[in-house]
PDB file of N, CA and C in Angstrom:
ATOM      1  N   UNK A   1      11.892   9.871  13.917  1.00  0.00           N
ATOM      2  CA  UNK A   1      12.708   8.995  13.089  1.00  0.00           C
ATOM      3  C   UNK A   1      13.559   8.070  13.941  1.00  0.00           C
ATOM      4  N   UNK A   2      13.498   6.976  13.666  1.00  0.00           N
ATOM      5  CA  UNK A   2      14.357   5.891  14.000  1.00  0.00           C
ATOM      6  C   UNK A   2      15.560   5.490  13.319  1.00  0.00           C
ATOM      7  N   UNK A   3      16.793   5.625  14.245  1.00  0.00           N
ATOM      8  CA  UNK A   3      18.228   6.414  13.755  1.00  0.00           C
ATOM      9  C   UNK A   3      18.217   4.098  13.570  1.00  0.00           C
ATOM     10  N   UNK A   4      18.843   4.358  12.597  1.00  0.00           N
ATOM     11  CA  UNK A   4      19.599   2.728  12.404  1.00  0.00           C
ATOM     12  C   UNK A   4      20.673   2.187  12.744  1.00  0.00           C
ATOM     13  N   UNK A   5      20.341   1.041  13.512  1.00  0.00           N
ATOM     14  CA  UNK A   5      21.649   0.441  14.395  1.00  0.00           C
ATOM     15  C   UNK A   5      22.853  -0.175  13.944  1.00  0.00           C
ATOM     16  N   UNK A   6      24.105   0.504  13.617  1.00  0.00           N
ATOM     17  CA  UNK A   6      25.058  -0.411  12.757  1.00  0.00           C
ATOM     18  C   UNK A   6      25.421  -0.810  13.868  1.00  0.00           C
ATOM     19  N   UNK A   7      25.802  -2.175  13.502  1.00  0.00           N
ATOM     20  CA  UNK A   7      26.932  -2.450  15.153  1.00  0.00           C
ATOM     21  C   UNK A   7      28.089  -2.770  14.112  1.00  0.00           C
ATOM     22  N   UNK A   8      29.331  -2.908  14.897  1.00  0.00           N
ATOM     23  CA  UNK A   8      30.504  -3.327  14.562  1.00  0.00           C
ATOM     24  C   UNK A   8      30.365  -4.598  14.449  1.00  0.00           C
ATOM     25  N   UNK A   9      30.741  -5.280  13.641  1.00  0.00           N
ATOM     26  CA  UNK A   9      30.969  -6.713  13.239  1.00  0.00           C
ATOM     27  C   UNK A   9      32.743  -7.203  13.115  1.00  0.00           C
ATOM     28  N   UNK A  10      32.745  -8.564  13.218  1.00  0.00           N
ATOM     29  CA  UNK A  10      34.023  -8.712  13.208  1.00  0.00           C
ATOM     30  C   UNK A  10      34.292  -9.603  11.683  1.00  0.00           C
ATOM     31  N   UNK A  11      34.995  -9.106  10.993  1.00  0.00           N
ATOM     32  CA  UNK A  11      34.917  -9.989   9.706  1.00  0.00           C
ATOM     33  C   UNK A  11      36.437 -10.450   9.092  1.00  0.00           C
ATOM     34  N   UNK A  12      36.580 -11.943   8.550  1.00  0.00           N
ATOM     35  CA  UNK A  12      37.825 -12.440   8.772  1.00  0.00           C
ATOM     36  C   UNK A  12      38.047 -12.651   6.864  1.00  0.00           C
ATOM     37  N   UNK A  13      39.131 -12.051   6.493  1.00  0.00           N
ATOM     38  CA  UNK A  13      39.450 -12.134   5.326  1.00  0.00           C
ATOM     39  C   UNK A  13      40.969 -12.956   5.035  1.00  0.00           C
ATOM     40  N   UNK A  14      41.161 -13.513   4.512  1.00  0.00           N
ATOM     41  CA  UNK A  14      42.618 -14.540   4.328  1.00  0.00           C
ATOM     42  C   UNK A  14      43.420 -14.417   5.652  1.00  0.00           C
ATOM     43  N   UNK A  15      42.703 -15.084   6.819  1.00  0.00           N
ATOM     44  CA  UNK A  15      42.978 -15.225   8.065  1.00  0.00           C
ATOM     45  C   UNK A  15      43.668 -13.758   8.621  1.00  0.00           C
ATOM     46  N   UNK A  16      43.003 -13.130   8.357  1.00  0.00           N
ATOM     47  CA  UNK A  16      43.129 -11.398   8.764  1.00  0.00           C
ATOM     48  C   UNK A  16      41.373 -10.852   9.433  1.00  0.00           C
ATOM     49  N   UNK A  17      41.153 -10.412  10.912  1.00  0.00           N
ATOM     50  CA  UNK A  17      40.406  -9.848  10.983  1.00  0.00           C
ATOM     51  C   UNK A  17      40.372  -8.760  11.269  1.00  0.00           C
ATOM     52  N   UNK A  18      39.249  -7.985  10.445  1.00  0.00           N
ATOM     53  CA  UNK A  18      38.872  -6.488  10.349  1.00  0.00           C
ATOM     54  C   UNK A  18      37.783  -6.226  11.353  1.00  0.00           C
ATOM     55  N   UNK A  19      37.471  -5.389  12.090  1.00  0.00           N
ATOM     56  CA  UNK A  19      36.184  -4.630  12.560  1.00  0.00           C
ATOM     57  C   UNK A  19      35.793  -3.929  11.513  1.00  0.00           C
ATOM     58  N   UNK A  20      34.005  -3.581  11.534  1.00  0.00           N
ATOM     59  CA  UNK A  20      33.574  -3.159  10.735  1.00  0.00           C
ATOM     60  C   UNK A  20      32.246  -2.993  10.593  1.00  0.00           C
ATOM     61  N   UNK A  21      31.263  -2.583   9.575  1.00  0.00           N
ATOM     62  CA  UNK A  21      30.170  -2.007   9.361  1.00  0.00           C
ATOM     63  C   UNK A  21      30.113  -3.014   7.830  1.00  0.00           C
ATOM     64  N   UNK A  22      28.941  -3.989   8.339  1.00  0.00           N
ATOM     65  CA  UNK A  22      27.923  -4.959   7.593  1.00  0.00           C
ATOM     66  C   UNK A  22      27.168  -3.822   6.863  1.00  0.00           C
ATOM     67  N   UNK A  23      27.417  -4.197   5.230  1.00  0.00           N
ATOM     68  CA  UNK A  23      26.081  -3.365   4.807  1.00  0.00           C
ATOM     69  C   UNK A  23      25.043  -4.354   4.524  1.00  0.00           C
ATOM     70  N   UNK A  24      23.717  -4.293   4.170  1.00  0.00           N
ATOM     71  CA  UNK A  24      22.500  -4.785   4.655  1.00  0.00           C
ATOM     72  C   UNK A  24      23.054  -5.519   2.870  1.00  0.00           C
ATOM     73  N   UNK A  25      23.189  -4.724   1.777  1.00  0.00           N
ATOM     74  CA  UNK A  25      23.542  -5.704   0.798  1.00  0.00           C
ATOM     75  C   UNK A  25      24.624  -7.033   1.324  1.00  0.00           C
ATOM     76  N   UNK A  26      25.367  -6.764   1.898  1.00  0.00           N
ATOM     77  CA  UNK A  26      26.790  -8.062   1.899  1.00  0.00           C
ATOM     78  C   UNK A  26      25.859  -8.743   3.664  1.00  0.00           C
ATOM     79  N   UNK A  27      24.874  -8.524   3.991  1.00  0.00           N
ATOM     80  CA  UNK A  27      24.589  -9.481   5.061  1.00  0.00           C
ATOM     81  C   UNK A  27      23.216 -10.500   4.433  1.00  0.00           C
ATOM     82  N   UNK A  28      22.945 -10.028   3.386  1.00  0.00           N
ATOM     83  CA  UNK A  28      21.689 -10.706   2.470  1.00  0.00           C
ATOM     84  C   UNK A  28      22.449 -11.490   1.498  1.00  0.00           C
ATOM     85  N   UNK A  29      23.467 -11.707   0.994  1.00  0.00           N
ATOM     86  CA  UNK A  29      23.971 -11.797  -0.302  1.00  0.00           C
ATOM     87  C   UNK A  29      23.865 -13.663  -0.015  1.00  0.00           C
ATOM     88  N   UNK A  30      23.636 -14.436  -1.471  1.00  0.00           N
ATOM     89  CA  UNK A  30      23.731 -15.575  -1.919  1.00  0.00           C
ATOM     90  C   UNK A  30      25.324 -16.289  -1.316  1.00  0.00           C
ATOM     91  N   UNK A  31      25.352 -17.360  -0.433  1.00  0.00           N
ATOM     92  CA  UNK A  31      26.647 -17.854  -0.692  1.00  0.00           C
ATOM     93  C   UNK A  31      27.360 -18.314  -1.183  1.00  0.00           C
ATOM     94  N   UNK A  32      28.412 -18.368  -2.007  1.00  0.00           N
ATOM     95  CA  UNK A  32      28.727 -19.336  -3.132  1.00  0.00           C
ATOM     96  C   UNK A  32      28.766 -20.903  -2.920  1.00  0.00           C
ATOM     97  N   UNK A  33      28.248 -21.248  -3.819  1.00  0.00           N
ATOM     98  CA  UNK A  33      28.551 -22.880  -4.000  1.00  0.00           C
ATOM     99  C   UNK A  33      29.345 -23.125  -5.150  1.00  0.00           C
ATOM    100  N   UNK A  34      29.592 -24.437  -5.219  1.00  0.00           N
ATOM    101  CA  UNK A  34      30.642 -24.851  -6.442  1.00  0.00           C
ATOM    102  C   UNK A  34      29.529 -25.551  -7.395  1.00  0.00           C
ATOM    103  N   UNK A  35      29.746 -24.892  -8.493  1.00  0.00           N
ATOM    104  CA  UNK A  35      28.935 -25.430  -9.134  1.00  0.00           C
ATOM    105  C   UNK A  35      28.824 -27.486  -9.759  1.00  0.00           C
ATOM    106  N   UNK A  36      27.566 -28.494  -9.497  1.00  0.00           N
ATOM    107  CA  UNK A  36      27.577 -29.398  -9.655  1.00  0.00           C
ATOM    108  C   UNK A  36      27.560 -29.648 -11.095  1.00  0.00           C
ATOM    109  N   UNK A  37      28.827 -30.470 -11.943  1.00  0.00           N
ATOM    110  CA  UNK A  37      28.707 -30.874 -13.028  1.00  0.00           C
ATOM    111  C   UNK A  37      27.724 -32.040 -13.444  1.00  0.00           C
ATOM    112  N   UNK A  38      27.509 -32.362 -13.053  1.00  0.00           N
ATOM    113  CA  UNK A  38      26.529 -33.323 -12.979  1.00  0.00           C
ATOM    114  C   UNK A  38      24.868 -33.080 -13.168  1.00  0.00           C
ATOM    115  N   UNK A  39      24.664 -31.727 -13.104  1.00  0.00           N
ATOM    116  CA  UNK A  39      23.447 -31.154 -12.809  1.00  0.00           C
ATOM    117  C   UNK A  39      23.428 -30.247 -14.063  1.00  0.00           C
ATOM    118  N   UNK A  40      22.983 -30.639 -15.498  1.00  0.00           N
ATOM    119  CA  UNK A  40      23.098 -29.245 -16.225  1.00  0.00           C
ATOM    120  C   UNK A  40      22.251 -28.230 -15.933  1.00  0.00           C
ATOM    121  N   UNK A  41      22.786 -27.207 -16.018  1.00  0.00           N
ATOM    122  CA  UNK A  41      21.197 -25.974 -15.619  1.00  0.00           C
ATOM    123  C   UNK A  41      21.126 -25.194 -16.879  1.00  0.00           C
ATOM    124  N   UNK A  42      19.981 -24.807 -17.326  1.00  0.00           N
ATOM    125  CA  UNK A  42      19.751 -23.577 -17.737  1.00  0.00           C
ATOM    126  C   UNK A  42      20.130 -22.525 -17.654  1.00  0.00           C
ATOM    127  N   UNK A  43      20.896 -21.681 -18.175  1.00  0.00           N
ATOM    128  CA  UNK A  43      21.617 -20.612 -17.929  1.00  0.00           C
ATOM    129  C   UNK A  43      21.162 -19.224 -18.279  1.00  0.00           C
ATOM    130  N   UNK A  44      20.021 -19.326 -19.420  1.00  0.00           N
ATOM    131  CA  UNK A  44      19.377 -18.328 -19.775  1.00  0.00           C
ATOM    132  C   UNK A  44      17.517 -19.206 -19.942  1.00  0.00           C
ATOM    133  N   UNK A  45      16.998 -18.508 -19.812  1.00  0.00           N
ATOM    134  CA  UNK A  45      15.517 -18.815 -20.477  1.00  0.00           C
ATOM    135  C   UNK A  45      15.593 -19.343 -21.532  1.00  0.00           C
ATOM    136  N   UNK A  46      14.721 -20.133 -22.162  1.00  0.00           N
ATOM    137  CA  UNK A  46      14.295 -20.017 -23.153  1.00  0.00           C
ATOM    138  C   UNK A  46      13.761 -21.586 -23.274  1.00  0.00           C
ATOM    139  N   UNK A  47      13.836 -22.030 -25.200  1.00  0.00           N
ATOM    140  CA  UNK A  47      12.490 -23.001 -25.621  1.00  0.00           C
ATOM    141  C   UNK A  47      13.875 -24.312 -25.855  1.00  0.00           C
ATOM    142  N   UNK A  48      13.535 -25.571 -25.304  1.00  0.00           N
ATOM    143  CA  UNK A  48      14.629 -26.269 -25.508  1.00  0.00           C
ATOM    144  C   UNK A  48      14.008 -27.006 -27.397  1.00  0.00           C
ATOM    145  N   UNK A  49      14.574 -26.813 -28.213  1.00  0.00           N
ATOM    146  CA  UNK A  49      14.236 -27.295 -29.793  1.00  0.00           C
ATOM    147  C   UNK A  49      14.491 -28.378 -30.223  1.00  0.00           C
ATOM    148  N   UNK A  50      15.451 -29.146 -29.288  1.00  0.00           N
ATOM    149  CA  UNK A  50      15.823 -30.160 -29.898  1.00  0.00           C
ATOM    150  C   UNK A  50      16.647 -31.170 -28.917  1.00  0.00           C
ATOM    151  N   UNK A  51      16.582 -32.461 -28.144  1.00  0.00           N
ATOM    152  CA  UNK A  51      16.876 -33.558 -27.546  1.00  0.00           C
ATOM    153  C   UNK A  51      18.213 -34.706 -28.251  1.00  0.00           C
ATOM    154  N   UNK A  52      19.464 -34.215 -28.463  1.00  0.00           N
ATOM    155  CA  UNK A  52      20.270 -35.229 -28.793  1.00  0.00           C
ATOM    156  C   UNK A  52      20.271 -36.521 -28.361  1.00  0.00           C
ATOM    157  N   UNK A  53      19.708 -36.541 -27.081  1.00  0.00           N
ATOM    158  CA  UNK A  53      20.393 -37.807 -26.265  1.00  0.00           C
ATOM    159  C   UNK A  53      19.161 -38.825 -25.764  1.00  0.00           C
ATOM    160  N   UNK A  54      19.416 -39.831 -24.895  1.00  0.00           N
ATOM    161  CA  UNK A  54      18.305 -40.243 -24.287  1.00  0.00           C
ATOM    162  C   UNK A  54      18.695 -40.490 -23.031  1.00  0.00           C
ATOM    163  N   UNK A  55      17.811 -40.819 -21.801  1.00  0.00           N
ATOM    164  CA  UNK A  55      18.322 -41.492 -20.838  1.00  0.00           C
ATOM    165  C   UNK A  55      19.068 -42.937 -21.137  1.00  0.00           C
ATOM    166  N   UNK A  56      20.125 -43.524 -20.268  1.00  0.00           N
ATOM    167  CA  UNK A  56      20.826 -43.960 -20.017  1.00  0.00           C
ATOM    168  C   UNK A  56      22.060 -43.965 -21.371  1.00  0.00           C
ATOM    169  N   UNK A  57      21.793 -43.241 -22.203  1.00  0.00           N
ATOM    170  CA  UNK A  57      22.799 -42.908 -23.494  1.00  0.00           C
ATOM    171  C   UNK A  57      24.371 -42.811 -22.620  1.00  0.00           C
ATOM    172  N   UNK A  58      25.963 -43.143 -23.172  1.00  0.00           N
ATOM    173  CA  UNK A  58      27.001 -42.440 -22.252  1.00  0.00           C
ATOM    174  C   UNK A  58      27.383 -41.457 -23.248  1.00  0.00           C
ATOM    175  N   UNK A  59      27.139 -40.600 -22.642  1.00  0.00           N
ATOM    176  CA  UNK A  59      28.050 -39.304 -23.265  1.00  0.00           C
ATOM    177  C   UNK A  59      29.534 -38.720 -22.516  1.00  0.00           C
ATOM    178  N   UNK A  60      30.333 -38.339 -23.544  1.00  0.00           N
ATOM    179  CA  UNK A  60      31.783 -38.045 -23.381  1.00  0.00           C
ATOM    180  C   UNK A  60      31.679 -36.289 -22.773  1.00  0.00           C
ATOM    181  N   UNK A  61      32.804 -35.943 -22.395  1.00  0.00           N
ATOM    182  CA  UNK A  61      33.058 -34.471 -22.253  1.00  0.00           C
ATOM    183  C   UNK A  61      32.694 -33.678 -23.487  1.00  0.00           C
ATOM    184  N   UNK A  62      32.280 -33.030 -23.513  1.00  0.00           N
ATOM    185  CA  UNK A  62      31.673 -31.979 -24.886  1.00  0.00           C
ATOM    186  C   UNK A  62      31.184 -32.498 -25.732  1.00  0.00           C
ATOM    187  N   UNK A  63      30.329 -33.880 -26.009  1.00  0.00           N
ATOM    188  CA  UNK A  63      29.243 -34.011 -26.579  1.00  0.00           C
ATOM    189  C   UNK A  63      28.093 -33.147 -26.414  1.00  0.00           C
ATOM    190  N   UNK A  64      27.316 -32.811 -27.498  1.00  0.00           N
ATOM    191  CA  UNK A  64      25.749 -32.386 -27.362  1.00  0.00           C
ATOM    192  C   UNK A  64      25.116 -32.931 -26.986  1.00  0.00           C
ATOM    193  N   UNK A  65      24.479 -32.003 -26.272  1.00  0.00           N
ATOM    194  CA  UNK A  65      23.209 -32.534 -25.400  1.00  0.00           C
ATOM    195  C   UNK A  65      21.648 -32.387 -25.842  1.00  0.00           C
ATOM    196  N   UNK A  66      21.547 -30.820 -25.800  1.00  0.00           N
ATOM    197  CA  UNK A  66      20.217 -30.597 -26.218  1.00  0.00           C
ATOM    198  C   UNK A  66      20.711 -28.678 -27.139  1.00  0.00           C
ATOM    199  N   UNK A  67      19.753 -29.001 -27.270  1.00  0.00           N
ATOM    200  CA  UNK A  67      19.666 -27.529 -27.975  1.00  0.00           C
ATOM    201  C   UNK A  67      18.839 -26.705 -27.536  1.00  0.00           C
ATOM    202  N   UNK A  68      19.201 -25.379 -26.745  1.00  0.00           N
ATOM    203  CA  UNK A  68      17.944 -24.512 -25.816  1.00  0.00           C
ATOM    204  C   UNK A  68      18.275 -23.222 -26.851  1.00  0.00           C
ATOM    205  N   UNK A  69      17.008 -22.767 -27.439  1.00  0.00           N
ATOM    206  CA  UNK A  69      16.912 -21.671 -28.618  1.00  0.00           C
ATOM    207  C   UNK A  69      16.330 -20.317 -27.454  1.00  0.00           C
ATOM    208  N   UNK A  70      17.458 -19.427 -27.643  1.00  0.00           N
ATOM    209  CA  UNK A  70      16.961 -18.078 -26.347  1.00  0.00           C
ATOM    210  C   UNK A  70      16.914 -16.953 -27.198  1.00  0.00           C
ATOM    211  N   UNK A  71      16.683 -16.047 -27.255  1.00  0.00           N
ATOM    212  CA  UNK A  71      16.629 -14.496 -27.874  1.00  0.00           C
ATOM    213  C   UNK A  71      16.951 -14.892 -29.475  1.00  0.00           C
ATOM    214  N   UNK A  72      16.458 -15.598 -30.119  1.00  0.00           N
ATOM    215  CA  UNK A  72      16.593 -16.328 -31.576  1.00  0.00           C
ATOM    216  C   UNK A  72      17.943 -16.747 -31.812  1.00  0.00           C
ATOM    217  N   UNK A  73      18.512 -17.408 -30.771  1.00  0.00           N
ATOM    218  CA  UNK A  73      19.846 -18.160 -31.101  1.00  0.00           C
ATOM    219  C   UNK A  73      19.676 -19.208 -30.278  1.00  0.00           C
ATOM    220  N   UNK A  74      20.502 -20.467 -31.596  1.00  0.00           N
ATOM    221  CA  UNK A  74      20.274 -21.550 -31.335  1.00  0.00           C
ATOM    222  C   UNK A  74      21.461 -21.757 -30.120  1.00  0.00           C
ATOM    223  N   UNK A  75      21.479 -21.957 -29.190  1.00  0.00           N
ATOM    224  CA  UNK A  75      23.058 -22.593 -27.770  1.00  0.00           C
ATOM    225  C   UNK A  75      22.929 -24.223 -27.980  1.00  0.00           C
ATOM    226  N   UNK A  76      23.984 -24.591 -28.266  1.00  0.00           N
ATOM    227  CA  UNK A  76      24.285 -25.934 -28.298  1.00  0.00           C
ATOM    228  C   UNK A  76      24.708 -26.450 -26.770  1.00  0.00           C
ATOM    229  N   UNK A  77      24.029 -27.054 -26.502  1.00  0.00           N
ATOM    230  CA  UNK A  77      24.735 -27.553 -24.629  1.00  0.00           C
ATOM    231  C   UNK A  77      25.586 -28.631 -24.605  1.00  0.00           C
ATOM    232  N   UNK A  78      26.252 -28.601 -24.279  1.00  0.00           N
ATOM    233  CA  UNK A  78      27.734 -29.613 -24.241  1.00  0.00           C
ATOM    234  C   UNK A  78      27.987 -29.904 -22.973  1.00  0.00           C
ATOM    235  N   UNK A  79      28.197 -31.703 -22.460  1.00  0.00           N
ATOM    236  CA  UNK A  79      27.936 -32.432 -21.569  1.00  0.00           C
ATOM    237  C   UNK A  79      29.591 -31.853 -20.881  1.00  0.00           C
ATOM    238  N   UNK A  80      29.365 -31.176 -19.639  1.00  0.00           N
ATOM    239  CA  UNK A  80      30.744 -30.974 -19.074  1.00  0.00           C
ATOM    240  C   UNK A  80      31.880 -32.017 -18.288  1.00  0.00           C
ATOM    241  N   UNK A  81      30.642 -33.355 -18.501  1.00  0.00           N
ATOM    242  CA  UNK A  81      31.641 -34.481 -17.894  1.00  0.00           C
ATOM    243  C   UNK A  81      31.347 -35.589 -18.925  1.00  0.00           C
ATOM    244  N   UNK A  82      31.723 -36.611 -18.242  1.00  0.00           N
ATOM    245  CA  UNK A  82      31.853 -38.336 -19.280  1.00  0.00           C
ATOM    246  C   UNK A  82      30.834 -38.755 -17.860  1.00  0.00           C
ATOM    247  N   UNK A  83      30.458 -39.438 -18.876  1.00  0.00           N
ATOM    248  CA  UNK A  83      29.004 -40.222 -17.477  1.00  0.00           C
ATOM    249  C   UNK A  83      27.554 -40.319 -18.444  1.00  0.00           C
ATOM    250  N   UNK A  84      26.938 -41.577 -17.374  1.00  0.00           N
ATOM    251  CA  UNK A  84      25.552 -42.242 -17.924  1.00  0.00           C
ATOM    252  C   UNK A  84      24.474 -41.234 -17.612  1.00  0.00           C
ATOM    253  N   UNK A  85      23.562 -40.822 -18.885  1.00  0.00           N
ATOM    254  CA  UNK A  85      22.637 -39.743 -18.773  1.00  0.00           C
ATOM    255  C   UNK A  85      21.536 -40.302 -17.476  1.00  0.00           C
ATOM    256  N   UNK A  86      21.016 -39.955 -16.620  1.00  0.00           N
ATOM    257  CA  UNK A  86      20.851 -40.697 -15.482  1.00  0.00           C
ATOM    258  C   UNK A  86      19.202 -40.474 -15.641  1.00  0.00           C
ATOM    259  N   UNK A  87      18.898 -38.778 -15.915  1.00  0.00           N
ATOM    260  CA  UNK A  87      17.306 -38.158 -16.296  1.00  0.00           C
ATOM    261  C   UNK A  87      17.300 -36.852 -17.041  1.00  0.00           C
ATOM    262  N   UNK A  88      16.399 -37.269 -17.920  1.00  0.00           N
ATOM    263  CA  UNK A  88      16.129 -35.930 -18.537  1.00  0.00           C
ATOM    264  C   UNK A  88      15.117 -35.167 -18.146  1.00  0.00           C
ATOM    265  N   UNK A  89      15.077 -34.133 -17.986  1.00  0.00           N
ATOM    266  CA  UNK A  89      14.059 -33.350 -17.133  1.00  0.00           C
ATOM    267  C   UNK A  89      13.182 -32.291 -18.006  1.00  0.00           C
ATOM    268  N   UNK A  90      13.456 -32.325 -19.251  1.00  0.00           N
ATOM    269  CA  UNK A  90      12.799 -31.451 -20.188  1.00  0.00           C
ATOM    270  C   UNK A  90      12.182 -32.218 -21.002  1.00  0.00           C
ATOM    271  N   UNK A  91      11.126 -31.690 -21.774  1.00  0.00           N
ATOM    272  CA  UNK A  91      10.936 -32.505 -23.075  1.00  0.00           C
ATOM    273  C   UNK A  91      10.873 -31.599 -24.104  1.00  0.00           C
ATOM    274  N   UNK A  92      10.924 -31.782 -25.419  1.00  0.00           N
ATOM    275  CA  UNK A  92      10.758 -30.827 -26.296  1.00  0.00           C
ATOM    276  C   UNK A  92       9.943 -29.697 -26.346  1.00  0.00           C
ATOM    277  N   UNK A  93      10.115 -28.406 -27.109  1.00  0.00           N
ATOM    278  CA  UNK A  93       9.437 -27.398 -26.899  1.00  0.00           C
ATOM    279  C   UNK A  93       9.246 -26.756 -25.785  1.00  0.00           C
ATOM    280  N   UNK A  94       9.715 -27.090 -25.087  1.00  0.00           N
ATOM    281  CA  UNK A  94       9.469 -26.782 -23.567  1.00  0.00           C
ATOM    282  C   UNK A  94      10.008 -25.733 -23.132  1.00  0.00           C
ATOM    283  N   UNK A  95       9.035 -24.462 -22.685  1.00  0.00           N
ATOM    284  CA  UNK A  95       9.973 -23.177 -22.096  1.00  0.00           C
ATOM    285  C   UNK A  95      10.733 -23.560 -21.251  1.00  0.00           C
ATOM    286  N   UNK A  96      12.049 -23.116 -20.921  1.00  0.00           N
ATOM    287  CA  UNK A  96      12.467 -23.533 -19.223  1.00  0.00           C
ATOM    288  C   UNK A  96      12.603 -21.963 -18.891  1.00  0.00           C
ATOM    289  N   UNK A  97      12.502 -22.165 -17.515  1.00  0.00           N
ATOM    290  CA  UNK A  97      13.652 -20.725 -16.892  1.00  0.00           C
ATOM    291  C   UNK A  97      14.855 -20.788 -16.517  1.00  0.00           C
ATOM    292  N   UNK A  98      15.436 -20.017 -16.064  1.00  0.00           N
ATOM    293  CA  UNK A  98      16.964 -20.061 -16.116  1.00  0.00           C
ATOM    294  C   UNK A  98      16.860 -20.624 -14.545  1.00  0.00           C
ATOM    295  N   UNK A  99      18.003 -21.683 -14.680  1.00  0.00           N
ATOM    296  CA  UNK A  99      17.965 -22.221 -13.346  1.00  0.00           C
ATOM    297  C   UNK A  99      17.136 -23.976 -13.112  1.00  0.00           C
ATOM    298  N   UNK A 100      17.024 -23.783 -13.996  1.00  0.00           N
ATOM    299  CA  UNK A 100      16.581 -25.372 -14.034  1.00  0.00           C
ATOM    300  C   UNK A 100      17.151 -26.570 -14.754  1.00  0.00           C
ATOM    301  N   UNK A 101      17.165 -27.423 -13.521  1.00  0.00           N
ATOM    302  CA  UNK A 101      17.538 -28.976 -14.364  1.00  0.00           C
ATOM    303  C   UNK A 101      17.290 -29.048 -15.282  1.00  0.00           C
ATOM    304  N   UNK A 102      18.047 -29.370 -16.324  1.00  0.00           N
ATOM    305  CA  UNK A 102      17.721 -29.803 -17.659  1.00  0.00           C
ATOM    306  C   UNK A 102      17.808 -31.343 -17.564  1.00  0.00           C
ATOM    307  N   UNK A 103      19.355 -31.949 -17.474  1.00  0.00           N
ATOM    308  CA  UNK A 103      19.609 -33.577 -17.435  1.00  0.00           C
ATOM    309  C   UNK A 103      20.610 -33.335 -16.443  1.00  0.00           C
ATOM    310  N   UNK A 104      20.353 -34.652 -15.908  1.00  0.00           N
ATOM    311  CA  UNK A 104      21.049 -35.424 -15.049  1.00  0.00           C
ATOM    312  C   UNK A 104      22.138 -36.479 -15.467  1.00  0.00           C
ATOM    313  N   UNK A 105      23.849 -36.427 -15.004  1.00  0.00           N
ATOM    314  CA  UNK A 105      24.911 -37.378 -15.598  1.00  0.00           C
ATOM    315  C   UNK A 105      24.986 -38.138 -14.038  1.00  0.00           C
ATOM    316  N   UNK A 106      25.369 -39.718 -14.246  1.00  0.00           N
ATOM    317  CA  UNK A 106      25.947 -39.908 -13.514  1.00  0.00           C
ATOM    318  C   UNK A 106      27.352 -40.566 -14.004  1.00  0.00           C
ATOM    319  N   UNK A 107      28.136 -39.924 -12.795  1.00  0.00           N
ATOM    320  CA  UNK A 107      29.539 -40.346 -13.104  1.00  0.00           C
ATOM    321  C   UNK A 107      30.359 -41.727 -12.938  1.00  0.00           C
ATOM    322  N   UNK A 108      29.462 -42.317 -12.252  1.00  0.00           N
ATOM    323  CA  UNK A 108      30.147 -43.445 -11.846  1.00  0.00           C
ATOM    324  C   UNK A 108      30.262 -44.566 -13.171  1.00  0.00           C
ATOM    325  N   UNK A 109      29.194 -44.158 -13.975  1.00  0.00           N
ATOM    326  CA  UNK A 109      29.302 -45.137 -15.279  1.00  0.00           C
ATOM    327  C   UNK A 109      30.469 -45.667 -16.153  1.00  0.00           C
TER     328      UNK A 109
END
């Protein structure tokens, strides 16, 4: 058997550093980003039912956008900024997965 090598790591928390033992979960883990308003995503799976808008339409803060129908409920998507619809990336009926462009805002409009 091959014994596993922890080494000590040095890790810096609110300008405080600790020595320590990396677990293999927290040395794999996703880094955070800030999420882009500008970029709607998909948040769950599912069938988008219905297209409020069009490209270059301006939509306000919490206007509807589209309608994505998931586990038999309808989610209304609401535009999180003011800005010119720039692309729509779905078309009707369309499965998405979670994690995908739906539309594109741009803000400068």
């Amino acid at each position: 058997m091959k014994k596993k090598e922890n080494k000590l790591e040095k890790l810096n928390i609110n300008y405080s550093e600790y020595t320590t033992r990396l677990s293999s979960k927290f040395k794999e883990r996703v880094s955070y980003k800030p999420v882009d308003k500008t970029r709607l995503m998909s948040f769950i799976p599912g069938t988008i039912i219905e297209i409020l808008i069009a490209e270059g339409d301006k939509v306000c803060k919490g206007d509807e956008i589209l309608v994505l129908e998931a586990m038999k409920m309808k989610n209304r998507i609401k535009s999180p900024v003011e800005g010119l619809v720039k692309s729509i990336n779905v078309e009707l009926n369309e499965k998405v997965p979670k994690g995908k462009v739906l539309i594109e805002i741009d803000l400068e409009a």
